[in-house]
Structure formats: C-alpha cells, structure tokens
C-alpha atoms as a PDB file:
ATOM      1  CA  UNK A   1      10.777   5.017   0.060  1.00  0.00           C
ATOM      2  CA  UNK A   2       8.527   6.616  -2.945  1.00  0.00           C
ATOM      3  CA  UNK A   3       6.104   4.400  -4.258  1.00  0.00           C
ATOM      4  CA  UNK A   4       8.584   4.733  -7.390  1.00  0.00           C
ATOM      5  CA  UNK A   5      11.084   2.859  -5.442  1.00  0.00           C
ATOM      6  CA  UNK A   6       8.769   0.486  -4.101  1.00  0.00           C
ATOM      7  CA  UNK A   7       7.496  -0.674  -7.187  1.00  0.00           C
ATOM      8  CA  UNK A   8      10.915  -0.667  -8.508  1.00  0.00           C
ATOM      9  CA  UNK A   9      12.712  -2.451  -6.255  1.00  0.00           C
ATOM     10  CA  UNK A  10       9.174  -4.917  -5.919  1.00  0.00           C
ATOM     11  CA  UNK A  11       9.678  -6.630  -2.808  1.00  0.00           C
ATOM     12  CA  UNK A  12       6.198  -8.121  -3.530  1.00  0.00           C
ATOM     13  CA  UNK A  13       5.397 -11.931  -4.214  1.00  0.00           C
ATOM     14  CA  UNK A  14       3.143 -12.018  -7.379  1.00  0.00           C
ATOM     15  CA  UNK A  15      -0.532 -13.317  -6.586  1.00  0.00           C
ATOM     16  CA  UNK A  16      -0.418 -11.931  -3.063  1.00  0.00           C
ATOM     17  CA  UNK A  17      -2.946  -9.901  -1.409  1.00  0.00           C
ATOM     18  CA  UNK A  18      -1.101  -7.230   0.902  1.00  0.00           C
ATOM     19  CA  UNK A  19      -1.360  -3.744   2.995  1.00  0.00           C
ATOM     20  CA  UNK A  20       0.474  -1.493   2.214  1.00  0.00           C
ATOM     21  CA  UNK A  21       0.785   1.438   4.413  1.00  0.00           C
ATOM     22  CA  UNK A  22       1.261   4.935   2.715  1.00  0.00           C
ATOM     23  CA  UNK A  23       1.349   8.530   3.190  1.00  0.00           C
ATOM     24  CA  UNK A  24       0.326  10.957   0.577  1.00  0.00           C
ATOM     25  CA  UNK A  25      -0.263  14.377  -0.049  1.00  0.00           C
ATOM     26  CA  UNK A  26       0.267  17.280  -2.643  1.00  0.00           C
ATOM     27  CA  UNK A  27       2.988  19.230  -3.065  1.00  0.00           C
ATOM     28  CA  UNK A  28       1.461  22.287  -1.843  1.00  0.00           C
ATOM     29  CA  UNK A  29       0.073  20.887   1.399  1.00  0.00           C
ATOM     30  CA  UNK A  30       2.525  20.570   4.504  1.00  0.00           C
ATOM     31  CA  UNK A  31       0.675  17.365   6.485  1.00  0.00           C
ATOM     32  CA  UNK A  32       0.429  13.843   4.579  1.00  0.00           C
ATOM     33  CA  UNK A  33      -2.443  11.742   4.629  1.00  0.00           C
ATOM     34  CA  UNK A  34      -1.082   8.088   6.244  1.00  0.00           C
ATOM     35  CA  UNK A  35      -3.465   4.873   5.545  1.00  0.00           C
ATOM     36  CA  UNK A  36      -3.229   1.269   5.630  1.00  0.00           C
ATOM     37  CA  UNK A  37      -4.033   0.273   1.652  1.00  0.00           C
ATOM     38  CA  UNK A  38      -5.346  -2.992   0.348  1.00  0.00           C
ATOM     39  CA  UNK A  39      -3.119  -4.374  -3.066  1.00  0.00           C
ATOM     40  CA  UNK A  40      -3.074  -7.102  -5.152  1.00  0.00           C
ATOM     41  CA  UNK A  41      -0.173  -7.825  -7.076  1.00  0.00           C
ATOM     42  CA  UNK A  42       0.799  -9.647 -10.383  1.00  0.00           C
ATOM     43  CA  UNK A  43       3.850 -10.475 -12.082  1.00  0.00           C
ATOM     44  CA  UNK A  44       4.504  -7.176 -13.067  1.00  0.00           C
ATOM     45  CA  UNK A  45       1.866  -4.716 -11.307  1.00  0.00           C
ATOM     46  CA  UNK A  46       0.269  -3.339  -8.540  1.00  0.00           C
ATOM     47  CA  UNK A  47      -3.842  -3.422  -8.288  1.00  0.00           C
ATOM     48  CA  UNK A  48      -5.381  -0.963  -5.597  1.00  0.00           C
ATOM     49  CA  UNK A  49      -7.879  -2.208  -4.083  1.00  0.00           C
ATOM     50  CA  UNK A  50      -9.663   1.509  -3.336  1.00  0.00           C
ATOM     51  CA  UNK A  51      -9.379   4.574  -5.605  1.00  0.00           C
ATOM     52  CA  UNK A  52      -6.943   6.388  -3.236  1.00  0.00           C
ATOM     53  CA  UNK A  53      -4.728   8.146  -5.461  1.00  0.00           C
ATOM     54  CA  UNK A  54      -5.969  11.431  -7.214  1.00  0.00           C
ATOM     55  CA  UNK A  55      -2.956  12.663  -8.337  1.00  0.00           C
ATOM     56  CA  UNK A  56      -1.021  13.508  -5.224  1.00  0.00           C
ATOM     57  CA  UNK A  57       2.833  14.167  -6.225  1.00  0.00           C
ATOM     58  CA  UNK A  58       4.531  12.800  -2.840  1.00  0.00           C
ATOM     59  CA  UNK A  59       3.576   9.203  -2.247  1.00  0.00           C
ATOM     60  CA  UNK A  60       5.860   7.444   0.448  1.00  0.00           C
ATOM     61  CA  UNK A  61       5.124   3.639   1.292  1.00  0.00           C
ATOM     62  CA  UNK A  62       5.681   3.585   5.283  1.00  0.00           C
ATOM     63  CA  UNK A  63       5.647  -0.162   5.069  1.00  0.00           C
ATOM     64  CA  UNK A  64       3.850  -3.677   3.958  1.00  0.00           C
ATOM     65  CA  UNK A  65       2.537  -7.072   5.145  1.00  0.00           C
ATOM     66  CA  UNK A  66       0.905  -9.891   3.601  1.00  0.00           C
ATOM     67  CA  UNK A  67      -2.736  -9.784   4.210  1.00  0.00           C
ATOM     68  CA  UNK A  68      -2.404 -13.985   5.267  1.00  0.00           C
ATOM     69  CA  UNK A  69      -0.430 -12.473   8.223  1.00  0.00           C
ATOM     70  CA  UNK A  70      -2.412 -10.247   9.870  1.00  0.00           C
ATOM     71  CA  UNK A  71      -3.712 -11.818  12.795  1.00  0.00           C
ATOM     72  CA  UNK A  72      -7.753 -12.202  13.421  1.00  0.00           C
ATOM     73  CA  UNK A  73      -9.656 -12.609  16.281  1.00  0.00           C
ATOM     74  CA  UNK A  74     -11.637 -15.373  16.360  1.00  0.00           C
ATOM     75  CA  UNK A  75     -15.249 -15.505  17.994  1.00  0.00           C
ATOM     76  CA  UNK A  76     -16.455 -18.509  18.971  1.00  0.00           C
ATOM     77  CA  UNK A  77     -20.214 -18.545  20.693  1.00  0.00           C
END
C-alpha cells in the first residue's frame, strides 16, 4: 500500500515505537530502495526516526511490527 494509504487507514497504536519496512524511489528510476524504518507514532502522526525521505514520489510500506516484538538475543557471560 502507499504510505498515503498507510497513514490513512493507520493501523498504528498511538505511543508505539515500530519498523516499518518501505520501498522508495523516484519516478524516473526503475529499482526501489527497500529498508527497515524506525517510527514513532502519536495520536494523529507519524515521527521518522532517520531523515529517509527526500522527496521520492513512490513510497510503498512492504510491512510493520512493533519494535517490543522483535526478538533479541540475549548474551549472558
């Protein structure tokens, strides 16, 4: 879906931390940039976490998890 439709449809909590995994590119280019994003959200609002977007007319969100999710690996001495 296009981040358009994302944010519209906002499938987010508010106050969550979350990846969000996009591709990007611009319209003259044929191959998309694809990265796993870090977002917070609000009420209302999406807050990037890194200065990815420069202005890049096809934005597609691939797909999203809450950060508290993502499994670690622990390392114990």
């Amino acid at each position: 879906m296009t981040l358009e439709e994302f944010i519209a449809k906002w499938p987010l909590e508010p106050w969550k931390t979350y990846i969000i995994r996009i591709a990007y590119k611009y319209s003259d280019e044929i191959n998309y940039t694809v990265s796993n994003e870090v977002a917070s959200t609000t009420e209302n609002m999406i807050e990037w976490l890194n200065d990815w977007n420069e202005g890049q007319q096809d934005i597609i969100v691939l797909g999203w998890c809450d950060i508290d999710l993502v499994p670690v690996h622990i390392l114990l001495h």
